[in-house]
C-alpha atoms as a PDB file:
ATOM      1  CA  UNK A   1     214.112  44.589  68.176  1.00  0.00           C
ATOM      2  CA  UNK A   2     211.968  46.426  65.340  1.00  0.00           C
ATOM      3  CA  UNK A   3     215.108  46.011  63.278  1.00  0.00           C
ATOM      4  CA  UNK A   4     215.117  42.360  63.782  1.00  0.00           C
ATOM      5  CA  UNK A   5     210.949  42.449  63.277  1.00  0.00           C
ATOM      6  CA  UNK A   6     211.070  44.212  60.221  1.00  0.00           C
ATOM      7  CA  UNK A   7     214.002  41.476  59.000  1.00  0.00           C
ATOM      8  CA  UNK A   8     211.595  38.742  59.968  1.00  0.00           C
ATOM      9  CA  UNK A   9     208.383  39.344  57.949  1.00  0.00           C
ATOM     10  CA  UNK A  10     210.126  40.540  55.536  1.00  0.00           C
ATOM     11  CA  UNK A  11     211.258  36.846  55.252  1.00  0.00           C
ATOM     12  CA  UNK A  12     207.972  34.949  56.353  1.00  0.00           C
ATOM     13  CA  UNK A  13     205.808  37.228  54.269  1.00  0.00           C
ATOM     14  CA  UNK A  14     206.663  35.547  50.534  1.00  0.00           C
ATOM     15  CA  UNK A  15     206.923  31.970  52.191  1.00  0.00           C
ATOM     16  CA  UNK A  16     203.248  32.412  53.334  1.00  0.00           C
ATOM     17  CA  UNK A  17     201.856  34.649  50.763  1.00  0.00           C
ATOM     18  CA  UNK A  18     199.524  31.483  49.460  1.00  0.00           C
ATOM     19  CA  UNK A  19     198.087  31.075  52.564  1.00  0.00           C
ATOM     20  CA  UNK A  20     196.747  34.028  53.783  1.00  0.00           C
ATOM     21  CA  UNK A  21     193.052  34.087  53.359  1.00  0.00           C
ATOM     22  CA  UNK A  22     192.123  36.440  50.211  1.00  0.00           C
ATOM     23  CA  UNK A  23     189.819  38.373  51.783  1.00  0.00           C
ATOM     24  CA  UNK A  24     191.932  39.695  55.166  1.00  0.00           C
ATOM     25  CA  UNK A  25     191.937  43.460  53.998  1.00  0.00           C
ATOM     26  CA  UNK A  26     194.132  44.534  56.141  1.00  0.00           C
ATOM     27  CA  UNK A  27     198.074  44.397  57.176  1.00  0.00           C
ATOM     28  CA  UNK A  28     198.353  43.702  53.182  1.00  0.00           C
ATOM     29  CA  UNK A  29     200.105  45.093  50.618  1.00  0.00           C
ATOM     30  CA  UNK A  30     197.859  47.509  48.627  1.00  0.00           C
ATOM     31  CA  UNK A  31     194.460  46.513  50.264  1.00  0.00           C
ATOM     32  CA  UNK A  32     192.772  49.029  53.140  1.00  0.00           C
ATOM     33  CA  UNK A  33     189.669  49.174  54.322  1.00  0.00           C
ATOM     34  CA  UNK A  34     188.114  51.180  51.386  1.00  0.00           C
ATOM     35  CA  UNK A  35     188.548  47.610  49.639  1.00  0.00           C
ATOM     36  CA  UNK A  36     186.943  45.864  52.100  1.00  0.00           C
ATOM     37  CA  UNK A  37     183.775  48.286  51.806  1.00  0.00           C
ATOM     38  CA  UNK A  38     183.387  48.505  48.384  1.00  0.00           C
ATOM     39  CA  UNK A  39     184.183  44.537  48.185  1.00  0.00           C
ATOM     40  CA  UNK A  40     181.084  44.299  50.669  1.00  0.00           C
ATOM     41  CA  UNK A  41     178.761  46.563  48.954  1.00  0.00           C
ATOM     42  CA  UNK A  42     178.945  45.520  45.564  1.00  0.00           C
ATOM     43  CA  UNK A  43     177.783  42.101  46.399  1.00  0.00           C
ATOM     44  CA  UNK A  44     175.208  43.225  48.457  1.00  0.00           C
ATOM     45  CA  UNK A  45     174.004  45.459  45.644  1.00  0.00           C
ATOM     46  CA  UNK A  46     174.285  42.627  43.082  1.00  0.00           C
ATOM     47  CA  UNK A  47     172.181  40.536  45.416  1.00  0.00           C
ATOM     48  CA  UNK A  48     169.503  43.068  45.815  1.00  0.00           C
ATOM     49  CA  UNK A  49     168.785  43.716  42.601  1.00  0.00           C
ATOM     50  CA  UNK A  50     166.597  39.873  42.675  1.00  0.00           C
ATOM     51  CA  UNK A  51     163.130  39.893  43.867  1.00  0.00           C
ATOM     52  CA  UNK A  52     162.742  38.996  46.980  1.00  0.00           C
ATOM     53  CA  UNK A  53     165.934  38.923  48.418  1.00  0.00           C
ATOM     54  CA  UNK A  54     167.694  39.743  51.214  1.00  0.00           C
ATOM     55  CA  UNK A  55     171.255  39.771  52.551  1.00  0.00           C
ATOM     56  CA  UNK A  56     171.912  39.162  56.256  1.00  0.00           C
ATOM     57  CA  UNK A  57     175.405  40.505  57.559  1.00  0.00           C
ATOM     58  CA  UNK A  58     176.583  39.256  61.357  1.00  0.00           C
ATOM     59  CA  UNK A  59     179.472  41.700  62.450  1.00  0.00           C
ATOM     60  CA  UNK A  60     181.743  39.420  65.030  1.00  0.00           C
ATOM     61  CA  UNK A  61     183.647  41.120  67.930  1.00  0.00           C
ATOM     62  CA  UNK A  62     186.698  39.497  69.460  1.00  0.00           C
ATOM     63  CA  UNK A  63     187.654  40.355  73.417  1.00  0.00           C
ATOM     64  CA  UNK A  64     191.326  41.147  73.496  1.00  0.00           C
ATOM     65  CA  UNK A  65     192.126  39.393  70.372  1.00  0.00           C
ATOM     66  CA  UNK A  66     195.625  40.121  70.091  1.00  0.00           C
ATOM     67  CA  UNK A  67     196.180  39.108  73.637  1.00  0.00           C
ATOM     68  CA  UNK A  68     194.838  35.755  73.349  1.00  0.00           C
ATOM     69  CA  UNK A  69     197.025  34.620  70.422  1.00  0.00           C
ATOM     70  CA  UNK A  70     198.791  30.395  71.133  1.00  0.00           C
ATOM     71  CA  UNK A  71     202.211  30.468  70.488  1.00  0.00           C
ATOM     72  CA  UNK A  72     201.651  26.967  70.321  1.00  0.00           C
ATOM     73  CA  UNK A  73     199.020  26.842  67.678  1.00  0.00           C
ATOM     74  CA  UNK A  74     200.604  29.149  66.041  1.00  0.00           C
ATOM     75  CA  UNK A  75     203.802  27.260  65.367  1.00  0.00           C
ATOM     76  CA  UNK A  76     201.024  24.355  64.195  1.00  0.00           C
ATOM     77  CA  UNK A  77     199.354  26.848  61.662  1.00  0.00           C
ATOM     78  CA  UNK A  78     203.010  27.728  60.474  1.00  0.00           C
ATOM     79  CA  UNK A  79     204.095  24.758  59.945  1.00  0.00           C
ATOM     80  CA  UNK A  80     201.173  23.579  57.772  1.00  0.00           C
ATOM     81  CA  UNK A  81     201.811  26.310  55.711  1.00  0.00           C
ATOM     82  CA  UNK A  82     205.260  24.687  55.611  1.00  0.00           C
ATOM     83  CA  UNK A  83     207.096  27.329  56.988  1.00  0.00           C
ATOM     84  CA  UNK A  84     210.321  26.222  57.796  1.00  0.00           C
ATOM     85  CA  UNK A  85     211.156  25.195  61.306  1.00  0.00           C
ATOM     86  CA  UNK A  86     214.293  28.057  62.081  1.00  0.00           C
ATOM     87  CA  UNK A  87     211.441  30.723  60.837  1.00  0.00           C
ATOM     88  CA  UNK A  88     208.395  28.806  63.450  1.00  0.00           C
ATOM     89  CA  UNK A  89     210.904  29.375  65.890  1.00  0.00           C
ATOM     90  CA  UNK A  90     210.335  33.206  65.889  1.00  0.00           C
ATOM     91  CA  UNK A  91     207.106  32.009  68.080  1.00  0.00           C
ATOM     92  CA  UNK A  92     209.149  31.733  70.784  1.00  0.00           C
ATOM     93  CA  UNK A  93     209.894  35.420  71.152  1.00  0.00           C
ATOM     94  CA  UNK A  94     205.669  35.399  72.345  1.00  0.00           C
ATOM     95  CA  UNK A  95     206.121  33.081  75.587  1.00  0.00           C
ATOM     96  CA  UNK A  96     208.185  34.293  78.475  1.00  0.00           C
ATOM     97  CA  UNK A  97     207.217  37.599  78.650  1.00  0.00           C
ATOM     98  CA  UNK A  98     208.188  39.504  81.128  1.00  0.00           C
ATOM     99  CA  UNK A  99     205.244  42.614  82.087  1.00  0.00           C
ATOM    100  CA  UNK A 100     205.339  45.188  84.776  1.00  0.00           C
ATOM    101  CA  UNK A 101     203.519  48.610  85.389  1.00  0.00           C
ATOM    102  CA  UNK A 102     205.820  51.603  85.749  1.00  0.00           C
ATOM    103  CA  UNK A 103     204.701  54.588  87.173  1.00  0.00           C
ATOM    104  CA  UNK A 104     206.870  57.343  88.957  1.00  0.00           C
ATOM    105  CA  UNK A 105     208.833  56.034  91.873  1.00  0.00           C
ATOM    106  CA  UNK A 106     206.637  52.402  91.812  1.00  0.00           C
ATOM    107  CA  UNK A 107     207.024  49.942  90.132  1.00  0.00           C
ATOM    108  CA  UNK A 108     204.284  46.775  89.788  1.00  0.00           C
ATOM    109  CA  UNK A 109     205.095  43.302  90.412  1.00  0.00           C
ATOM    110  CA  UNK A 110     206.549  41.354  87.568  1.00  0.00           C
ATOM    111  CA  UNK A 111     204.323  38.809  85.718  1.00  0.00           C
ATOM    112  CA  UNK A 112     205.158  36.397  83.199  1.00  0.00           C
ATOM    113  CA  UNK A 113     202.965  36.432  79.592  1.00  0.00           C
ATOM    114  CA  UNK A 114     202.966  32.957  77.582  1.00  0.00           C
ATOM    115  CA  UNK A 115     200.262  34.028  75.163  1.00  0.00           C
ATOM    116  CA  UNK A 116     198.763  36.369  73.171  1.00  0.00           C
ATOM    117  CA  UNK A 117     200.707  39.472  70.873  1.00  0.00           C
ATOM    118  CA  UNK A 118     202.258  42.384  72.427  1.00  0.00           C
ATOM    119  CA  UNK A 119     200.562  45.280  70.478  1.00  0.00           C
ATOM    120  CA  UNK A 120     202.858  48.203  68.967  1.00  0.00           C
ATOM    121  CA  UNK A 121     205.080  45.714  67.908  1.00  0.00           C
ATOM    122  CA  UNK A 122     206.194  45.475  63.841  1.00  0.00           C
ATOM    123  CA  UNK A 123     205.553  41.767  63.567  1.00  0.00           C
ATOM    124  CA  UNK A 124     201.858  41.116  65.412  1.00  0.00           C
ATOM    125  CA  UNK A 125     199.818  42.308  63.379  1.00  0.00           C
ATOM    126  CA  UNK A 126     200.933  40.010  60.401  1.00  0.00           C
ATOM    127  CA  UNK A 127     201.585  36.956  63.461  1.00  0.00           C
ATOM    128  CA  UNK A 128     197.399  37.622  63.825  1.00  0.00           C
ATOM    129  CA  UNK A 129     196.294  37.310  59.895  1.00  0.00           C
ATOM    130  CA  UNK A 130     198.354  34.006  59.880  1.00  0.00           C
ATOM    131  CA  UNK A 131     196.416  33.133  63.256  1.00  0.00           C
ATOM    132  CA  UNK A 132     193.353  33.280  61.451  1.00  0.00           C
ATOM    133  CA  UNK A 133     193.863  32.570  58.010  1.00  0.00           C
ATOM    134  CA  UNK A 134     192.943  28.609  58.571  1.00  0.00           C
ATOM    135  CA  UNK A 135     189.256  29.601  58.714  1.00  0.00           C
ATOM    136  CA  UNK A 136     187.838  30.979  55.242  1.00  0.00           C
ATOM    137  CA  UNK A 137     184.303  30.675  53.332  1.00  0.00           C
ATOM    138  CA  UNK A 138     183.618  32.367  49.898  1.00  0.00           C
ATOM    139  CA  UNK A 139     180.795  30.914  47.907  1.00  0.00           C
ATOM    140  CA  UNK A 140     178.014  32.350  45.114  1.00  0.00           C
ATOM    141  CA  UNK A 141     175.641  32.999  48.197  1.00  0.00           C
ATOM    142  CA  UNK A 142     177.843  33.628  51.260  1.00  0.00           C
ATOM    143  CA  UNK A 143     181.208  34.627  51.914  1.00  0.00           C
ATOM    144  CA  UNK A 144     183.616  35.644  55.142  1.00  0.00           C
ATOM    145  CA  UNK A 145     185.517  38.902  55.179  1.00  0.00           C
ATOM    146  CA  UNK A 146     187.931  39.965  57.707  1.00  0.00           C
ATOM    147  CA  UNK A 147     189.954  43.103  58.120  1.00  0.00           C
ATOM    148  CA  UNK A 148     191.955  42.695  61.205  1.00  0.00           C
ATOM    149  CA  UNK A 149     190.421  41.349  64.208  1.00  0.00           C
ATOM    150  CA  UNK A 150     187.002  42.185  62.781  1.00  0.00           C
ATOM    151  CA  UNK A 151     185.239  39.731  60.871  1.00  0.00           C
ATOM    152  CA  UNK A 152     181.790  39.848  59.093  1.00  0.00           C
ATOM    153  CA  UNK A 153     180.039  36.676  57.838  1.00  0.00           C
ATOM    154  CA  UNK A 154     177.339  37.702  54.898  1.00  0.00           C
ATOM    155  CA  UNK A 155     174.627  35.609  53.567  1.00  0.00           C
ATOM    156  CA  UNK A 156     172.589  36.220  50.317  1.00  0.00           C
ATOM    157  CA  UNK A 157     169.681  34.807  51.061  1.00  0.00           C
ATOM    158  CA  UNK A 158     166.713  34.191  48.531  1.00  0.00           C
ATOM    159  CA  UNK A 159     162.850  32.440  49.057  1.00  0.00           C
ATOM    160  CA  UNK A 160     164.186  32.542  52.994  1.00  0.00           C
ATOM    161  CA  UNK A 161     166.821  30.216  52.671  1.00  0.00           C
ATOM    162  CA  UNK A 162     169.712  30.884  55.120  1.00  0.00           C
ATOM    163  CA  UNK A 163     170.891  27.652  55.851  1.00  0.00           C
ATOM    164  CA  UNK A 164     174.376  28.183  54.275  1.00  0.00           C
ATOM    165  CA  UNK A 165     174.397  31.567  56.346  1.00  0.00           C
ATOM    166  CA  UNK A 166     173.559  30.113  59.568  1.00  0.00           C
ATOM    167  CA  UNK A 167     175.834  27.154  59.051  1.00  0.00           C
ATOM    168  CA  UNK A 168     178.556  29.181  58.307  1.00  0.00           C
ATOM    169  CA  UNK A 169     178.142  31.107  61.737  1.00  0.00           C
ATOM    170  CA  UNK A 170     178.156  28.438  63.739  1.00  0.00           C
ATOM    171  CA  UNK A 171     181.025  27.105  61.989  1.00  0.00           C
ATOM    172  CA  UNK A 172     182.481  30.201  62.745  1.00  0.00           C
ATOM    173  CA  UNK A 173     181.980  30.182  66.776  1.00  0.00           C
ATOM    174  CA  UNK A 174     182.837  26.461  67.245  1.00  0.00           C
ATOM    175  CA  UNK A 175     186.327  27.602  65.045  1.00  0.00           C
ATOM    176  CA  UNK A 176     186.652  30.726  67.324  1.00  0.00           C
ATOM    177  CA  UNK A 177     186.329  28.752  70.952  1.00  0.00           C
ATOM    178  CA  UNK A 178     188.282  25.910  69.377  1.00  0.00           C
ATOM    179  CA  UNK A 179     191.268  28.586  68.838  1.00  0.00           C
ATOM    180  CA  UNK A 180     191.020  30.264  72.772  1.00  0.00           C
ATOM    181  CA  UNK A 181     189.395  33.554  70.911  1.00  0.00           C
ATOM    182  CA  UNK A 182     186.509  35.194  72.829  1.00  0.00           C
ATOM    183  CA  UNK A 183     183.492  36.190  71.372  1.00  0.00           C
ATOM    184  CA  UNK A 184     181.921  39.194  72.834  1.00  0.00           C
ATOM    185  CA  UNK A 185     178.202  38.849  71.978  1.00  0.00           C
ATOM    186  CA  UNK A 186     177.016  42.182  73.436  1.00  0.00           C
ATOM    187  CA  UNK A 187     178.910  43.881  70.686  1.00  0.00           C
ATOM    188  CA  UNK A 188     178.225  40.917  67.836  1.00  0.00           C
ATOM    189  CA  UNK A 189     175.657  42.344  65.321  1.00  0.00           C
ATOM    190  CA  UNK A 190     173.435  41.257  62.955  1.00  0.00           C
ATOM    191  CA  UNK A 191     172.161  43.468  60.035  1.00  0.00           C
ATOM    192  CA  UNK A 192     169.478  42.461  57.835  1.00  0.00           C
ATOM    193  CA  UNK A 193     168.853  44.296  54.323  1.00  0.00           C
ATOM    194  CA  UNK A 194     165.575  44.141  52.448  1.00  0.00           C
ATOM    195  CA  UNK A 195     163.337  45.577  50.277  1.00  0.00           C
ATOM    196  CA  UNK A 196     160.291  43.649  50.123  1.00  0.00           C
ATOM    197  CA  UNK A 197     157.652  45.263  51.120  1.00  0.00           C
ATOM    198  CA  UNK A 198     155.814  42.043  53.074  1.00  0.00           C
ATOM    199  CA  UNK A 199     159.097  41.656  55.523  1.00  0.00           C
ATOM    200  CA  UNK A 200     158.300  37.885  57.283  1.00  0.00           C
ATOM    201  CA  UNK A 201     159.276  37.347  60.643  1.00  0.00           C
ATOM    202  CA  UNK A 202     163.169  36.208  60.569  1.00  0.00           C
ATOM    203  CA  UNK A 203     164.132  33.801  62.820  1.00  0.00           C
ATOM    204  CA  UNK A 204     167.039  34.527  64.925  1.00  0.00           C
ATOM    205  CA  UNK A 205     170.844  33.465  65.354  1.00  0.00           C
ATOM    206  CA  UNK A 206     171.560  31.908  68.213  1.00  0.00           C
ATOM    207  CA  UNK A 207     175.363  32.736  68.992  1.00  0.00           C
ATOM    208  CA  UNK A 208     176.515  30.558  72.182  1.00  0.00           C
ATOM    209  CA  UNK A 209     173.507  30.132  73.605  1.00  0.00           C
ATOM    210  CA  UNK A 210     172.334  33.572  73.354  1.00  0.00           C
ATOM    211  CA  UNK A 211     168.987  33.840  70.993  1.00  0.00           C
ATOM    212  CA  UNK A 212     170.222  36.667  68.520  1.00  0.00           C
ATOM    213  CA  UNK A 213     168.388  40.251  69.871  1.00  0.00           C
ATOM    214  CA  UNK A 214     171.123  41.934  68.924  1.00  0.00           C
ATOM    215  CA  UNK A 215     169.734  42.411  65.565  1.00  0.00           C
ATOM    216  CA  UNK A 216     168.816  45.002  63.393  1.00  0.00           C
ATOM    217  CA  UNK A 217     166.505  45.678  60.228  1.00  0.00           C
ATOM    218  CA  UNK A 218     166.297  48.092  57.660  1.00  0.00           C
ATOM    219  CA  UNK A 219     164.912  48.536  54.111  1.00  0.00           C
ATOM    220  CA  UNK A 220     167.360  50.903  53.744  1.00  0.00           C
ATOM    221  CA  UNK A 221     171.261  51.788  53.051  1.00  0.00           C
ATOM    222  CA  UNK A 222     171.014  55.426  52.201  1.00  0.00           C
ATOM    223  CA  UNK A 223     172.838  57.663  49.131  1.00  0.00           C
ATOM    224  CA  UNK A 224     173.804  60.993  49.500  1.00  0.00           C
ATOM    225  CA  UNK A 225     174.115  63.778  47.065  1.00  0.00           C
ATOM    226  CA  UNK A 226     178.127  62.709  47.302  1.00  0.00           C
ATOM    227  CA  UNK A 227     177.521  59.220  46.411  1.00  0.00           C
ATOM    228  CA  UNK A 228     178.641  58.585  49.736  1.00  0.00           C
ATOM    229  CA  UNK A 229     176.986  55.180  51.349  1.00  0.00           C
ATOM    230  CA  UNK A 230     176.490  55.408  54.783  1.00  0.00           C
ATOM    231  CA  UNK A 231     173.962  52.918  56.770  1.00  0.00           C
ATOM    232  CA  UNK A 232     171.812  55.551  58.177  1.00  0.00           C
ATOM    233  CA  UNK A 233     168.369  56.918  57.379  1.00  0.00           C
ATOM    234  CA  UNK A 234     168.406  60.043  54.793  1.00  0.00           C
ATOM    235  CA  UNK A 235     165.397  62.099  53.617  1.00  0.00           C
ATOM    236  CA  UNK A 236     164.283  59.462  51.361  1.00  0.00           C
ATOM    237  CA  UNK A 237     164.576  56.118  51.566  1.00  0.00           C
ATOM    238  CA  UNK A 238     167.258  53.859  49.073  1.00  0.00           C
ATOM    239  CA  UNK A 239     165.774  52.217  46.589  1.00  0.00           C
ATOM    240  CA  UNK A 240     166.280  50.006  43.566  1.00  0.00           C
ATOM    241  CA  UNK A 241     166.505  53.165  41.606  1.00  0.00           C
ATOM    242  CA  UNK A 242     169.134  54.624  42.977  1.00  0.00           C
ATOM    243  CA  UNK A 243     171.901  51.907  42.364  1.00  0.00           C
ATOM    244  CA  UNK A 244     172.220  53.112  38.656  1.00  0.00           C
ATOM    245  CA  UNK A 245     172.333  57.347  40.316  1.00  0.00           C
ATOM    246  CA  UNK A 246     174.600  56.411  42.945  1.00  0.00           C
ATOM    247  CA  UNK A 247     177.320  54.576  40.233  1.00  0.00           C
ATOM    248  CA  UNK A 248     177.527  57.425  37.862  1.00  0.00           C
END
């Protein structure tokens, strides 16, 4: 079966190579999650350097996201990216399913699996990129970047302005429910990065209902004597200054 995998997206990765959203950083040739940082960070610096700006990052957490993958809409998303039909047919090998629990002498009842990814396999992975690759924003002011199942919406926002931002999230949800994947807000984040010194009151997200607490705010993103950037409070706090130190 891995053989057969490996033979597979082999295949369906050139016939979909146009399709798969730029900035999914991972399960792609030459890209990790270094990129993804320093992709993140460099507009946030750029952003920063304006008076009186501000960028606004909401961190997303999916529930099980491999597990709640549609064959069905899969097969769709395939076959808008005009995949032929013999290859859509590999989404068949996701429905019927057989699961059990093995342990010892016993043995669990068997139950049959018609959605979702089974993890550890060669394929999934890639199968979940294509899942999601339908939903993509990248503008001069905000932008969506994904690496895996964890995606990060970030807003640029200037004189308070974070309708694009907010827009863009809720786009985001209504896509996510609309596709059977499950939001977990107690682990969806917001992190807002500033460094005016008269912070105004920011009005929340709301996210499903929920009014966004889950919030954070800082003035600072700290640099070590490594030029390592971490998001925790050093000795000092970051400022302006230090984007030229921290570069050299």
């Amino acid at each position: 079966m891995k053989v057969f995998e490996r033979l597979m997206l082999q295949h369906l990765r050139p016939l979909v190579r146009d399709h798969i959203d730029p900035l999914q950083f991972a399960y792609q040739p030459r890209l990790g999650v270094e990129d993804a940082i320093i992709f993140m960070l460099h507009r946030a610096y750029l952003h920063l350097e304006r008076a009186g700006s501000m960028v606004r990052i909401m961190f997303f957490d999916f529930s099980g996201a491999f597990y709640i993958i549609q064959p069905l809409l899969l097969a769709r998303k395939l076959s808008v990216m005009q995949v032929d039909q013999d290859i859509v047919a590999i989404t068949d090998y996701l429905t019927d399913r057989l699961k059990f629990v093995h342990l010892q002498s016993s043995r669990s009842d068997v139950a049959v699996s018609n959605t979702g990814s089974p993890q550890g396999t060669v394929l999934s992975p890639f199968l979940f990129t294509l899942y999601t690759s339908d939903f993509r924003h990248n503008s001069g002011t905000c932008h969506l970047q994904k690496f895996a199942d964890d995606s990060s919406i970030m807003g640029y926002i200037t004189a308070d302005n974070y309708e694009e931002y907010s827009g863009l999230v809720q786009s985001f949800v209504r896509w996510s429910e609309a596709n059977y994947m499950q939001l977990n807000t107690s682990k969806t984040k917001e992190l807002v990065v500033e460094f005016r010194g008269n912070k105004k009151p920011l009005t929340p997200i709301t996210i499903q209902g929920n009014e966004g607490r889950w919030w954070r705010r800082t003035s600072i993103w700290a640099c070590t004597s490594t030029t390592n950037w971490a998001g925790q409070t050093t000795q000092r706090p970051y400022t302006k200054k230090d984007s030229a130190d921290c570069s050299s």
